[in-house]
PDB file of N, CA and C in Angstrom:
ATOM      1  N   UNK A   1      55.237-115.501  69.843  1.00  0.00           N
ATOM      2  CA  UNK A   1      54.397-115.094  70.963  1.00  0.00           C
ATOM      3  C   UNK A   1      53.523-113.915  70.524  1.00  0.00           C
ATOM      4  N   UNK A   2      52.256-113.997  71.104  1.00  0.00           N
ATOM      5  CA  UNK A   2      51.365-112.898  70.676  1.00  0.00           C
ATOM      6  C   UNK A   2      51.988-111.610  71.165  1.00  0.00           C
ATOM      7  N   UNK A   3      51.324-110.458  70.367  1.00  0.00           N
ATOM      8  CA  UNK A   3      51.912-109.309  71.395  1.00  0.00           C
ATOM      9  C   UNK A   3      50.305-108.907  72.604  1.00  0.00           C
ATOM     10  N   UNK A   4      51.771-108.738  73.583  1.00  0.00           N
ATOM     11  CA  UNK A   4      50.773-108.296  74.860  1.00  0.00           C
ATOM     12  C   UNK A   4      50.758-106.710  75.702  1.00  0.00           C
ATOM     13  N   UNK A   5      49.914-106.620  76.457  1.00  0.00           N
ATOM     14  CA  UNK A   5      49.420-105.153  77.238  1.00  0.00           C
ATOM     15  C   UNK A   5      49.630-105.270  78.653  1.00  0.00           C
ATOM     16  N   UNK A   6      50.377-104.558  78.849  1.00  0.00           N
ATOM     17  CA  UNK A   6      50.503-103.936  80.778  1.00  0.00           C
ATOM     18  C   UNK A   6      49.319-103.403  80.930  1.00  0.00           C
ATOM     19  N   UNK A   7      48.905-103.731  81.546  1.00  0.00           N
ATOM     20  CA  UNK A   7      47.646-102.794  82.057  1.00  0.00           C
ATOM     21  C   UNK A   7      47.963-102.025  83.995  1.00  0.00           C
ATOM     22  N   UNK A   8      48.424-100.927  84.019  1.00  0.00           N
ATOM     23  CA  UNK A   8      48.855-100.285  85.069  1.00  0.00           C
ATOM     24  C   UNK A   8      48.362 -98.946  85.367  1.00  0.00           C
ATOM     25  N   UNK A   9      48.023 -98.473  86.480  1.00  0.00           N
ATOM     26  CA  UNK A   9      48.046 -97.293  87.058  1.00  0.00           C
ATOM     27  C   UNK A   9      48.302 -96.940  87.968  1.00  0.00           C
ATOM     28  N   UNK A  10      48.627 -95.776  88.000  1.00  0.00           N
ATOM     29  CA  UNK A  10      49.254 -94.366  88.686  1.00  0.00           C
ATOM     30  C   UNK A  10      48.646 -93.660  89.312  1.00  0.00           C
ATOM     31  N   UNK A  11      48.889 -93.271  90.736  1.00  0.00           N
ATOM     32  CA  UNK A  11      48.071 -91.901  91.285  1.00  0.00           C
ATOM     33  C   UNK A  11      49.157 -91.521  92.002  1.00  0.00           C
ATOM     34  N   UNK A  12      49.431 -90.220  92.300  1.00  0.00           N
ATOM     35  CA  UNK A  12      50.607 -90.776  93.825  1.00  0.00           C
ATOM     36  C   UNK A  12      49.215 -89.405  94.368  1.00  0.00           C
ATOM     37  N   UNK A  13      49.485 -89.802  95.781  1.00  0.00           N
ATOM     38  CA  UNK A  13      48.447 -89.147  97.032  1.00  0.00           C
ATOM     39  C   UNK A  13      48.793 -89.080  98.533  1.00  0.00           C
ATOM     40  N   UNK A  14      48.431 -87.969  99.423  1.00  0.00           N
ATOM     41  CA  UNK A  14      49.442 -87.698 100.610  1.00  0.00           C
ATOM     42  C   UNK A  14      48.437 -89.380 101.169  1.00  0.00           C
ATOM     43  N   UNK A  15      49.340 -89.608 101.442  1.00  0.00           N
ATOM     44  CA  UNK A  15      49.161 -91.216 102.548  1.00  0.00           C
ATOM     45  C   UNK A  15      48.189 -91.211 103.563  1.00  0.00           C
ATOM     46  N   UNK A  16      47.520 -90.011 104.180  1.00  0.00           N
ATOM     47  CA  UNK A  16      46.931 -90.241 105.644  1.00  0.00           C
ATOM     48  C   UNK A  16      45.539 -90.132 104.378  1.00  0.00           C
ATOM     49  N   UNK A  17      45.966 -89.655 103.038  1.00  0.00           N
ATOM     50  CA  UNK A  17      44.391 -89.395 102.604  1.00  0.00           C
ATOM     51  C   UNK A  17      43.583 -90.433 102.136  1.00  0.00           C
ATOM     52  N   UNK A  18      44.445 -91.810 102.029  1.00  0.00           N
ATOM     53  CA  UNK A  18      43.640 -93.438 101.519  1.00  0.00           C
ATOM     54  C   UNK A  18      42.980 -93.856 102.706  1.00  0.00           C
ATOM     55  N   UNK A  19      41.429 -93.882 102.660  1.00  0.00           N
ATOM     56  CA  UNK A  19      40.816 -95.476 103.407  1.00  0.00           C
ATOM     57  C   UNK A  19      40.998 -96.761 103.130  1.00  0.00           C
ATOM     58  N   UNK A  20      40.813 -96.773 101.860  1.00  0.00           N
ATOM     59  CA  UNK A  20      40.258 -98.328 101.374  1.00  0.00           C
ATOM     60  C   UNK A  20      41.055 -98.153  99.933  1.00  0.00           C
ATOM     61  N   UNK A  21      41.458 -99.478  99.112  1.00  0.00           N
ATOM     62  CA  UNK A  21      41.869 -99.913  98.023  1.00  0.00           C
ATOM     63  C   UNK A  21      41.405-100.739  97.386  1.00  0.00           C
ATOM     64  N   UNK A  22      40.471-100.804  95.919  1.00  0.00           N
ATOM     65  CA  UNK A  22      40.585-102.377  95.927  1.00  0.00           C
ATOM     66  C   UNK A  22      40.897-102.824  94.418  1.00  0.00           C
ATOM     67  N   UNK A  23      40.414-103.848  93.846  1.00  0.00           N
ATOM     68  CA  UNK A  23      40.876-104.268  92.775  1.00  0.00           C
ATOM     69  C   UNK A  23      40.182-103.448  91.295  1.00  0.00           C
ATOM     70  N   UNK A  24      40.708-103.248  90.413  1.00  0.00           N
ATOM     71  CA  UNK A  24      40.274-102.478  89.347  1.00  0.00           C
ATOM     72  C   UNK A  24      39.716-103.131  88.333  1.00  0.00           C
ATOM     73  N   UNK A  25      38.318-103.082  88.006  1.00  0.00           N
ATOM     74  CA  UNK A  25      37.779-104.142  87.286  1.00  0.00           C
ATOM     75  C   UNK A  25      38.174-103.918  85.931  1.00  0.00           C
ATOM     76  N   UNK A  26      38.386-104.759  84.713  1.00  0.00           N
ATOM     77  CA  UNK A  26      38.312-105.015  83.413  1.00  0.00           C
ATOM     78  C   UNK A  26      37.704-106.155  82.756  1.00  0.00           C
ATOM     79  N   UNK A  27      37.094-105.036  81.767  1.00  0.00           N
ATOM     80  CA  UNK A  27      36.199-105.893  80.948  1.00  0.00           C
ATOM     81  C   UNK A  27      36.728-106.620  79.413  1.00  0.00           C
ATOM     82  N   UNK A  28      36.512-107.965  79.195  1.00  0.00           N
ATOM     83  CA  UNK A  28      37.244-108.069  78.355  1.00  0.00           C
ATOM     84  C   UNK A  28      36.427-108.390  76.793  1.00  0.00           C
ATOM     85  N   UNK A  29      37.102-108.410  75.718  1.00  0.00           N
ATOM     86  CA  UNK A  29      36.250-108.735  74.583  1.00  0.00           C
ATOM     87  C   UNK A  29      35.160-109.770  74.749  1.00  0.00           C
ATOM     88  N   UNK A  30      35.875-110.619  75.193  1.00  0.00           N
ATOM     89  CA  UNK A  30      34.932-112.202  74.641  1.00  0.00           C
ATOM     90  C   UNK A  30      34.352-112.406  75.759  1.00  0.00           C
ATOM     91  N   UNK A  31      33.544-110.859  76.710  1.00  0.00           N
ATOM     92  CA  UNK A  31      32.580-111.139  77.405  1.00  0.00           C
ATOM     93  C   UNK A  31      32.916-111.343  79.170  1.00  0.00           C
ATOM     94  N   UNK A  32      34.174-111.778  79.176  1.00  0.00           N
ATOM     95  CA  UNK A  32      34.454-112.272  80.456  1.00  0.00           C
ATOM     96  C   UNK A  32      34.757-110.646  81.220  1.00  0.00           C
ATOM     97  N   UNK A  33      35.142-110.998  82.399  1.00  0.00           N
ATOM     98  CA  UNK A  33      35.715-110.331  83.689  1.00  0.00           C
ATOM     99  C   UNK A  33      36.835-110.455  84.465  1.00  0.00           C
ATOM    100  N   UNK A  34      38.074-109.410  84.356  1.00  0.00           N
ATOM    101  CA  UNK A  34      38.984-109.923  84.759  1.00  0.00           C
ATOM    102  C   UNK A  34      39.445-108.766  85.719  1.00  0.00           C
ATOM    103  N   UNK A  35      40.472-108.604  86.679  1.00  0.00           N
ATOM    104  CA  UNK A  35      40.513-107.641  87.941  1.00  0.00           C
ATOM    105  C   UNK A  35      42.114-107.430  87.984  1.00  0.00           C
ATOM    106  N   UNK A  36      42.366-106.344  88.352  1.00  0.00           N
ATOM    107  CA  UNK A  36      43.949-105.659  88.895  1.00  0.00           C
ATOM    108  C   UNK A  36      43.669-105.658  89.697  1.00  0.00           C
ATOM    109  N   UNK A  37      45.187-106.104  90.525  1.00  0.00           N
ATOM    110  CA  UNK A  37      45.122-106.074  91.866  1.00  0.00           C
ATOM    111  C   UNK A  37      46.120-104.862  92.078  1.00  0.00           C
ATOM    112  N   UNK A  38      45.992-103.941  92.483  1.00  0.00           N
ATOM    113  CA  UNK A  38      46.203-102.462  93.307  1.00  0.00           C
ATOM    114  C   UNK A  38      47.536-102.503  94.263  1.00  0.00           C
ATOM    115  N   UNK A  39      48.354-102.236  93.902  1.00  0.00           N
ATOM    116  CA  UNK A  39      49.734-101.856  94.457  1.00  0.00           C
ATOM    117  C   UNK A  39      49.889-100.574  95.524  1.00  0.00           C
ATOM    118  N   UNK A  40      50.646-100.928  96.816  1.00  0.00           N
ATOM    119  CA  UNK A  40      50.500 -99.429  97.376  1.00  0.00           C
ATOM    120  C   UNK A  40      52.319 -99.356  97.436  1.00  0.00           C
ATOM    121  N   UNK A  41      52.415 -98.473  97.406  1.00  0.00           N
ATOM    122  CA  UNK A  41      54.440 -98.248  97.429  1.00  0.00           C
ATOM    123  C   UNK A  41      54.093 -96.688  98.190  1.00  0.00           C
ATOM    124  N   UNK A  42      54.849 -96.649  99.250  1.00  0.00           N
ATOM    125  CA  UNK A  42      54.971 -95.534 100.157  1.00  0.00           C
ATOM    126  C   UNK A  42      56.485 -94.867 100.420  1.00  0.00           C
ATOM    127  N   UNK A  43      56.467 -93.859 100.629  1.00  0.00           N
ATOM    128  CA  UNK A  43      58.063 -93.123 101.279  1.00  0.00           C
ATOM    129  C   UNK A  43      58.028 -92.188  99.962  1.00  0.00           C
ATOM    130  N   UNK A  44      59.659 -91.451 100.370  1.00  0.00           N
ATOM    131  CA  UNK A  44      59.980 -90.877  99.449  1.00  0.00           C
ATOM    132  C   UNK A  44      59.777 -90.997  98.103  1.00  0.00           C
ATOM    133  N   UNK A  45      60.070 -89.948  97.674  1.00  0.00           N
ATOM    134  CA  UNK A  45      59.698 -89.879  95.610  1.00  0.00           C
ATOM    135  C   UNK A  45      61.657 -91.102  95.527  1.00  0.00           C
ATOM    136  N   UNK A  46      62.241 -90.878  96.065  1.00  0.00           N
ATOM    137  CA  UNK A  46      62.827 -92.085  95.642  1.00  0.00           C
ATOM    138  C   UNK A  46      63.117 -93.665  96.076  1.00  0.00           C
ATOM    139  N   UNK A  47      62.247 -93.354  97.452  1.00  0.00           N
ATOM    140  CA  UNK A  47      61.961 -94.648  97.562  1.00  0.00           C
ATOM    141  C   UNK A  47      61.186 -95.305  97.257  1.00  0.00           C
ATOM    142  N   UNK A  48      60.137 -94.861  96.356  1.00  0.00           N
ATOM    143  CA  UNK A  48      58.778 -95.336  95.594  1.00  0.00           C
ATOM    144  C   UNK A  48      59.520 -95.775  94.191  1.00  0.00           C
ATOM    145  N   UNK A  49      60.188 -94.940  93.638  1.00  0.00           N
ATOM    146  CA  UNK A  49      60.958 -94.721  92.472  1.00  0.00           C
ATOM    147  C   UNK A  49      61.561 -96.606  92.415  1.00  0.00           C
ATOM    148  N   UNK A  50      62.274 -96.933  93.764  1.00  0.00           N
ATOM    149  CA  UNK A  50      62.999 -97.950  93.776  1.00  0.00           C
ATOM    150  C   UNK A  50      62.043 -98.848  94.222  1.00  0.00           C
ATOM    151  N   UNK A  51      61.178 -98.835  94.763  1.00  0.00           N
ATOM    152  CA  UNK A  51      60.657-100.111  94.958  1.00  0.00           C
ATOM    153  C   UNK A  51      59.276-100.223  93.763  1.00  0.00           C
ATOM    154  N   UNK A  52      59.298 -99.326  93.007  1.00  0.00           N
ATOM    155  CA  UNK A  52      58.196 -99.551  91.796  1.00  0.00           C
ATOM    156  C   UNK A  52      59.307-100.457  90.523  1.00  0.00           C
ATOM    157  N   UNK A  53      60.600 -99.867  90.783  1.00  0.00           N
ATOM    158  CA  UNK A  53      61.065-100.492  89.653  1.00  0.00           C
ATOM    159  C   UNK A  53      61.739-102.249  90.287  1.00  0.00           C
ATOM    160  N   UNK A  54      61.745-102.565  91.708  1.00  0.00           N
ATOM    161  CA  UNK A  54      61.570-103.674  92.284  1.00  0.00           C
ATOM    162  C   UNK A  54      60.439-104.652  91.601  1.00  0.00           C
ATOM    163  N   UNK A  55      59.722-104.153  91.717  1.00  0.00           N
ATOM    164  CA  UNK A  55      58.336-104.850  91.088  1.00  0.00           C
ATOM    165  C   UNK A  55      57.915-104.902  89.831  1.00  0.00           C
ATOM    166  N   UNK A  56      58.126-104.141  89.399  1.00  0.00           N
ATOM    167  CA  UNK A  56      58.440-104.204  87.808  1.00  0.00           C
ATOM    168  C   UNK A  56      59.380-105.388  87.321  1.00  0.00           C
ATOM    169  N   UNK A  57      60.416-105.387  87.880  1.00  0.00           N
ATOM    170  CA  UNK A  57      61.460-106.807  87.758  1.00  0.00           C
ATOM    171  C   UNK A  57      60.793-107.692  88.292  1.00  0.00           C
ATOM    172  N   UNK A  58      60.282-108.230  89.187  1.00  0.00           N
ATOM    173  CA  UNK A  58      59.910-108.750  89.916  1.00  0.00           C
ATOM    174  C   UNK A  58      58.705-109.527  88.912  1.00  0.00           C
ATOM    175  N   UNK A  59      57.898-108.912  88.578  1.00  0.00           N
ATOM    176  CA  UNK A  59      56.593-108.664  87.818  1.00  0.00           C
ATOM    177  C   UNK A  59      56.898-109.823  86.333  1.00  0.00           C
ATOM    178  N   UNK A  60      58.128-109.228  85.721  1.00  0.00           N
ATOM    179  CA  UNK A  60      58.328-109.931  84.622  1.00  0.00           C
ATOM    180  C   UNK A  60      59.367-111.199  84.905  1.00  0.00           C
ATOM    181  N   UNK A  61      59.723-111.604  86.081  1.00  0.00           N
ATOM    182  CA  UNK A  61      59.928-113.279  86.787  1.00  0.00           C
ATOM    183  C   UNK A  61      58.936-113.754  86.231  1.00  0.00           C
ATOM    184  N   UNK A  62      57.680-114.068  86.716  1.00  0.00           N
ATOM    185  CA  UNK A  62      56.720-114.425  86.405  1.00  0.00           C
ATOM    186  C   UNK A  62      56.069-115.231  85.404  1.00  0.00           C
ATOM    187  N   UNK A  63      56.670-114.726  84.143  1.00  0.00           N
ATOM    188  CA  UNK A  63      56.800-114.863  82.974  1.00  0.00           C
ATOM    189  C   UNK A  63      57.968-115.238  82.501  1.00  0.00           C
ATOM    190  N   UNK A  64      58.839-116.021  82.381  1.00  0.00           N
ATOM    191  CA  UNK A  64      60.279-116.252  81.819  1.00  0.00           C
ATOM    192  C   UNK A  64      59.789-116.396  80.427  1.00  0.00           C
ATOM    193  N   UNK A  65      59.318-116.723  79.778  1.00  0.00           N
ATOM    194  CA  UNK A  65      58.828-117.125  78.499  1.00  0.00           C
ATOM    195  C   UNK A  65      59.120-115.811  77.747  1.00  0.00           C
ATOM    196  N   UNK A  66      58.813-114.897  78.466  1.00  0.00           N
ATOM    197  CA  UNK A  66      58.886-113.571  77.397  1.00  0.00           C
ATOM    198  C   UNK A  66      60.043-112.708  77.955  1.00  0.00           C
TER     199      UNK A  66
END
């Protein structure tokens, strides 16, 4: 299998301060256009903690192959 890249980011921010979210564009070598889709996880520093690492598992289901 080739080797591959997470592509992820991070902000944490007080909650009343988001309007809007949207997808994070990337550009790729061979010209094309491809998009992240934007995760919101709210609550405590450990309930973010647990439901980021929810999705993270979750994330690599997806993929059984690897």
């Amino acid at each position: 299998m080739a080797n591959l890249t997470l592509v992820y980011g991070l902000r944490l921010l007080p909650s009343d301060e988001i309007e809007n979210i949207g997808d994070a564009p990337l550009k790729l070598k061979n010209g094309r256009e491809a998009s992240v889709t934007m995760h919101v996880l709210e609550g405590s520093k450990e309930d973010i903690e647990k439901q980021l690492k929810t999705s993270l598992e979750a994330f690599f289901d997806f993929y059984p192959e690897i």
